[in-house]
N, C-alpha and C. Protein backbone atom coordinates (compact mmCIF):
# COMPACT_ATOMS: atom_id res chain seq x y z
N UNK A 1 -14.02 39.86 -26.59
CA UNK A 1 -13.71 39.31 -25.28
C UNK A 1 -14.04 37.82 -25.28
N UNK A 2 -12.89 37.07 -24.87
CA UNK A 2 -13.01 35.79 -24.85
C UNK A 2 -13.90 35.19 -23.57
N UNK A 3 -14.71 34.47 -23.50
CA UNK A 3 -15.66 34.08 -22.20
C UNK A 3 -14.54 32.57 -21.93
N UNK A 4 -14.86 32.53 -20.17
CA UNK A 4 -14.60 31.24 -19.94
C UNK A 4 -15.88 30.03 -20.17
N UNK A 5 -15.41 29.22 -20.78
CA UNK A 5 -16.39 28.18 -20.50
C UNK A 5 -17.14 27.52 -19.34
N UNK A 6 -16.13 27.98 -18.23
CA UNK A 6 -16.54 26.88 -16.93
C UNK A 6 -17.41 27.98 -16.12
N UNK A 7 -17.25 29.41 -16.61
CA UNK A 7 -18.10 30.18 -15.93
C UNK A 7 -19.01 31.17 -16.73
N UNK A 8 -20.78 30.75 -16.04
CA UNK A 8 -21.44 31.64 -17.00
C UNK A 8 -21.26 33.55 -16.90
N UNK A 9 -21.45 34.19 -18.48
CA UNK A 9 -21.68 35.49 -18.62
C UNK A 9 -22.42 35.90 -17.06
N UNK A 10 -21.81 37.21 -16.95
CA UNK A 10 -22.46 38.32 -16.16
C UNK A 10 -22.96 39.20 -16.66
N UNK A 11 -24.41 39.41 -16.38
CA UNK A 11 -25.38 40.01 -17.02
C UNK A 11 -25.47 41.16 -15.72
N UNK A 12 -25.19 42.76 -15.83
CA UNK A 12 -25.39 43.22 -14.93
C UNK A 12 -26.64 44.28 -15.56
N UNK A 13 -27.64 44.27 -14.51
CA UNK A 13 -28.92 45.28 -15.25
C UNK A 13 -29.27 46.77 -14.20
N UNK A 14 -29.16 47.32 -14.82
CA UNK A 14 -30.31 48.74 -13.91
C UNK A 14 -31.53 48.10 -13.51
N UNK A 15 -31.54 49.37 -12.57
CA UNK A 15 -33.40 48.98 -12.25
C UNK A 15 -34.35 49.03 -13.27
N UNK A 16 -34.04 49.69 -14.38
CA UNK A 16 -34.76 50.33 -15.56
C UNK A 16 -34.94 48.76 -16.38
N UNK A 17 -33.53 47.99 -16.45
CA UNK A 17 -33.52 47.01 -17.25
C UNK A 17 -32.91 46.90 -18.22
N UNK A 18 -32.13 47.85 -18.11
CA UNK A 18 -31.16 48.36 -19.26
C UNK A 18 -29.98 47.58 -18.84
N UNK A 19 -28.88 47.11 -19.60
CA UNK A 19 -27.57 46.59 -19.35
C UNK A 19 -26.53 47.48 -19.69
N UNK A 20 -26.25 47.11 -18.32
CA UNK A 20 -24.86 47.64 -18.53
C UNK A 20 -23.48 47.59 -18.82
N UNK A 21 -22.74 48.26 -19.57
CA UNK A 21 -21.16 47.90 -19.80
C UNK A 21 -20.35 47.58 -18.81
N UNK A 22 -19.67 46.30 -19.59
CA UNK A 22 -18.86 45.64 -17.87
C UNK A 22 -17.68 46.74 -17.63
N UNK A 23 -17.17 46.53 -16.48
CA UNK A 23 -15.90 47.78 -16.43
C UNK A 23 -15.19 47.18 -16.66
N UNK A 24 -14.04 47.89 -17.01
CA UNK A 24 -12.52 47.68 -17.26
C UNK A 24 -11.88 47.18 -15.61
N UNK A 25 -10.83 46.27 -15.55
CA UNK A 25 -10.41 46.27 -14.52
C UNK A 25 -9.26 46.77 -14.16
N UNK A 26 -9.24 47.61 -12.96
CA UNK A 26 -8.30 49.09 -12.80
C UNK A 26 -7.34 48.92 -12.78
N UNK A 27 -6.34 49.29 -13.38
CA UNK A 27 -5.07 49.14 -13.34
C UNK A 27 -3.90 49.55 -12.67
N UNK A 28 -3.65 48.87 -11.51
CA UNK A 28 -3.02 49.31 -10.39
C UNK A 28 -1.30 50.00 -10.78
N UNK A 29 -1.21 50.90 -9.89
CA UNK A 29 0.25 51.72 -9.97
C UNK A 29 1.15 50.56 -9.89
N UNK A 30 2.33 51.49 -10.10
CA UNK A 30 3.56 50.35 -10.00
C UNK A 30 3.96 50.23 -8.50
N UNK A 31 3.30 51.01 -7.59
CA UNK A 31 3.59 50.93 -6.29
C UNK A 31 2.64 49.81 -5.94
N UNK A 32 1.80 49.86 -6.65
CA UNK A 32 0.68 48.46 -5.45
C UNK A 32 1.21 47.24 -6.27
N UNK A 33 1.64 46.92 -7.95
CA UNK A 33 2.49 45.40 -7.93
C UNK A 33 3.59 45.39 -7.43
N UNK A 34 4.43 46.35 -6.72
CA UNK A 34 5.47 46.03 -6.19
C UNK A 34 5.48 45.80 -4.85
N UNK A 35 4.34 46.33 -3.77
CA UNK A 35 3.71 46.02 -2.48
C UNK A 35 3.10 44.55 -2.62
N UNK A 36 2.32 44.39 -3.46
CA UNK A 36 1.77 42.82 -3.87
C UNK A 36 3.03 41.74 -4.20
N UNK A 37 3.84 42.26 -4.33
CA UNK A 37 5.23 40.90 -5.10
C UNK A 37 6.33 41.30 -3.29
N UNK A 38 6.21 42.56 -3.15
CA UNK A 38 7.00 42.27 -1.54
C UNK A 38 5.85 41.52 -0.41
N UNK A 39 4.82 41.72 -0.64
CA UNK A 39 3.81 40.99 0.18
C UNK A 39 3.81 39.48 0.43
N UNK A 40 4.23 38.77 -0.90
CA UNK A 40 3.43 37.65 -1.20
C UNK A 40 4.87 36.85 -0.81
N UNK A 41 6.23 38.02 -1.07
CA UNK A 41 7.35 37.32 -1.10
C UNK A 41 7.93 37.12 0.76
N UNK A 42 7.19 38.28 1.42
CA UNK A 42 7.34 38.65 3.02
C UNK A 42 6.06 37.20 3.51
N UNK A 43 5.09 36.79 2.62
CA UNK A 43 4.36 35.82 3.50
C UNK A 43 4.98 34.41 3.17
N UNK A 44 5.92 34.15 1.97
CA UNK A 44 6.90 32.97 1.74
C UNK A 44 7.81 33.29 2.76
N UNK A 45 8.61 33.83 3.17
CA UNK A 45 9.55 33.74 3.76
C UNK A 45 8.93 33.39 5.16
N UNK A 46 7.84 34.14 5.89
CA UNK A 46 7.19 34.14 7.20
C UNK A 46 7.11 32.33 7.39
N UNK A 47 6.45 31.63 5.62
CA UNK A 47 6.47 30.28 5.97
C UNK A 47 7.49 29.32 6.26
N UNK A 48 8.70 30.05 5.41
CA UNK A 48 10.17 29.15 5.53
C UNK A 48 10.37 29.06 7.03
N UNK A 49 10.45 30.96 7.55
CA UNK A 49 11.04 30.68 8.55
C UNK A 49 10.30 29.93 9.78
N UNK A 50 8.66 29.55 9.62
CA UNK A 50 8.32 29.00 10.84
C UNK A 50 8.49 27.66 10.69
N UNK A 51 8.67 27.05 9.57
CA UNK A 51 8.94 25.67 9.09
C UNK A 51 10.31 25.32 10.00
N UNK A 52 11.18 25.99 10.01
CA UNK A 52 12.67 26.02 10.53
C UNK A 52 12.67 26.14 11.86
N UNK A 53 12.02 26.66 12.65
CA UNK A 53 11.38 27.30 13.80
C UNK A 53 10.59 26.11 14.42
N UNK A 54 9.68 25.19 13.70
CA UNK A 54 9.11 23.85 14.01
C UNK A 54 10.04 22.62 13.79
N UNK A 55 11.12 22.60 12.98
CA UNK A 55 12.05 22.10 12.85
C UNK A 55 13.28 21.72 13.85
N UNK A 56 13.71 23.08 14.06
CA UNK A 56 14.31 23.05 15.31
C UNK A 56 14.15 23.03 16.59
N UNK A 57 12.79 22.99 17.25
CA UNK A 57 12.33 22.86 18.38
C UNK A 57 11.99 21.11 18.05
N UNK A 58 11.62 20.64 17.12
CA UNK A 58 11.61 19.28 17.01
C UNK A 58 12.85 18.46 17.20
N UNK A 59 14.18 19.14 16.84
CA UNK A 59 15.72 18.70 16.90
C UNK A 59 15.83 19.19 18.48
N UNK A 60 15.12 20.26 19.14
CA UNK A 60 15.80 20.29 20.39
C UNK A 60 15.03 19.41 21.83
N UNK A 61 13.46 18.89 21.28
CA UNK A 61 13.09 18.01 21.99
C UNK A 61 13.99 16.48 21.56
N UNK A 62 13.96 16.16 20.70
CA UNK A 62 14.53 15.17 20.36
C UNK A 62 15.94 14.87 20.72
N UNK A 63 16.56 16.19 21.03
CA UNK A 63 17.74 16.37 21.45
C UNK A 63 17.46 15.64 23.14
N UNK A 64 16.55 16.68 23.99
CA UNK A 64 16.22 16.10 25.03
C UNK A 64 15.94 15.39 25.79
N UNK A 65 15.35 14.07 24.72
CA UNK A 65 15.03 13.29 25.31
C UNK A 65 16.04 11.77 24.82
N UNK A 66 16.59 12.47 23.86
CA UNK A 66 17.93 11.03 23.99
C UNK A 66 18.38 10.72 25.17
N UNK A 67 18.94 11.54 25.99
CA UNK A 67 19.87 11.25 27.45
C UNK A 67 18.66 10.18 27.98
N UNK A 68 17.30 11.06 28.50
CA UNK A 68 16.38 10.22 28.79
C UNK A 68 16.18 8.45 28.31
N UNK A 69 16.21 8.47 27.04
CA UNK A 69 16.01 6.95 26.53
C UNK A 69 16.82 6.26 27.13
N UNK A 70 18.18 6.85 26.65
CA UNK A 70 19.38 5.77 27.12
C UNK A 70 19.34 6.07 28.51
N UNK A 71 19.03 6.95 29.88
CA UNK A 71 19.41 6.38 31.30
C UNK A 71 18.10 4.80 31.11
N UNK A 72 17.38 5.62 30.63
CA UNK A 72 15.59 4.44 31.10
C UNK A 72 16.47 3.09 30.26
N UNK A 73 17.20 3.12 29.09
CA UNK A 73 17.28 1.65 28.72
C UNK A 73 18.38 1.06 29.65
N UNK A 74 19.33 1.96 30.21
CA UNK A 74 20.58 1.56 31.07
C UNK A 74 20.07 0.77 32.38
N UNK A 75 18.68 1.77 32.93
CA UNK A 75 18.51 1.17 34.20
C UNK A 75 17.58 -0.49 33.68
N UNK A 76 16.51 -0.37 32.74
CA UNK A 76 16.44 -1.26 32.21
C UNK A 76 17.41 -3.01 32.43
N UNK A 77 18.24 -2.61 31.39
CA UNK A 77 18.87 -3.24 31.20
C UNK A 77 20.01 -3.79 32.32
N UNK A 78 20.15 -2.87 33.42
CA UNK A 78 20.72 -3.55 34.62
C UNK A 78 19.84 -4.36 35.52
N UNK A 79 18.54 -4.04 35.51
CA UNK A 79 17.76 -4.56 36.53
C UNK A 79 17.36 -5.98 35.86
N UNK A 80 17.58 -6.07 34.33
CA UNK A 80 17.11 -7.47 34.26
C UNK A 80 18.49 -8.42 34.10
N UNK A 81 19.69 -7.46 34.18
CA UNK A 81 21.16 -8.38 33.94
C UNK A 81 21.18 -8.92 35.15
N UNK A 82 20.94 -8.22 36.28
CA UNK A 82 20.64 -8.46 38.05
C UNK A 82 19.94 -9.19 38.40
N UNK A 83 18.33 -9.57 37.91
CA UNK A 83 17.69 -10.66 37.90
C UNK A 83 18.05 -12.12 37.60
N UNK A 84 18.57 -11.74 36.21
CA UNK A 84 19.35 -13.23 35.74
C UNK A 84 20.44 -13.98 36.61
N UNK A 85 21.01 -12.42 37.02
CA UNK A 85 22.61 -12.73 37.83
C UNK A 85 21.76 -13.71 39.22
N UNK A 86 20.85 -13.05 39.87
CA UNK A 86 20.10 -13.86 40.85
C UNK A 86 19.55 -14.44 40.43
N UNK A 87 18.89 -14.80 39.52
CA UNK A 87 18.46 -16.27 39.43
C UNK A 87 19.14 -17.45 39.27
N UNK A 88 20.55 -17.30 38.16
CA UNK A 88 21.62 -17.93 37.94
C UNK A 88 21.90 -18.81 39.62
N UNK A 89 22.52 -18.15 40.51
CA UNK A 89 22.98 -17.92 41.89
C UNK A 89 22.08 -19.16 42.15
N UNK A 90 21.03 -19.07 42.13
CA UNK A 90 19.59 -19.98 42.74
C UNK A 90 19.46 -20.90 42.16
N UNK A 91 19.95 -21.38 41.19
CA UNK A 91 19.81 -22.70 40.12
C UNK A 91 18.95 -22.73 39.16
N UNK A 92 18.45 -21.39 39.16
CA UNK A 92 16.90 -21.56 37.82
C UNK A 92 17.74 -20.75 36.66
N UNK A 93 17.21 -21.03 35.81
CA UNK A 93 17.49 -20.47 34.20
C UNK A 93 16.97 -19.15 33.79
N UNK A 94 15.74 -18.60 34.40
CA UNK A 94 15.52 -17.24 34.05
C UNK A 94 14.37 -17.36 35.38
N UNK A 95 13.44 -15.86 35.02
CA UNK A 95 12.72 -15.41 36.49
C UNK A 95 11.49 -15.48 35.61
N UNK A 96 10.56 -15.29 36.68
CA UNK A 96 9.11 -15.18 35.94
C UNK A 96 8.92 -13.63 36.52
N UNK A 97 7.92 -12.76 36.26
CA UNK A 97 7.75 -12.02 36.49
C UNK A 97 6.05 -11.79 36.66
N UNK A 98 5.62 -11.78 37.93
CA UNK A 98 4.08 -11.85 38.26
C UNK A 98 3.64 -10.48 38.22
N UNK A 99 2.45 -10.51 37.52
CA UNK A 99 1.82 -8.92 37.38
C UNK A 99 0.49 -9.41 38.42
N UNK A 100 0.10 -8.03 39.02
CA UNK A 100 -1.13 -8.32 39.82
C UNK A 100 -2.00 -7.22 39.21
């Protein structure tokens, strides 16, 4: 039996002090590697599909809030074409805008 290097021997003892033989490790039916390979393949897919699932609720906010941007840049963009238009009217070149 080949040992790993990066991990030390297991020394297992009785109460007596005697050592004991390591076990064999059990060798599962062909029903539990084929439950283990549908398992592992049912928790990949669980990840695809919530990836797609976060994906598309990200495409349908994003969807949502386009209309939003463009009314907010439309009204935007009229209220300061309207400013200019009145200031023009008045003889000044642009507006100031006072914050309090």
């Amino acid at each position: 039996m080949i040992q790993d290097p990066h991990r030390p021997p297991v020394l297992d003892m009785t109460p007596e002090g005697d050592f004991r033989d390591t076990q064999k490790p059990l060798a599962g039916s062909w029903l539990d590697r084929a439950l283990l390979r549908l398992g592992g393949a049912a928790a990949l897919a669980v990840a695809i599909a919530g990836g797609l699932v976060l994906a598309a609720l990200a495409a349908l906010i994003l969807g949502l809030l386009i209309p939003v941007l463009i009314v907010a840049g439309l009204v935007g963009f009229v209220s300061l074409w309207w400013r200019m238009r009145r200031a023009r009217r008045s003889g000044m070149t642009g507006f100031v805008v006072l914050r309090r």
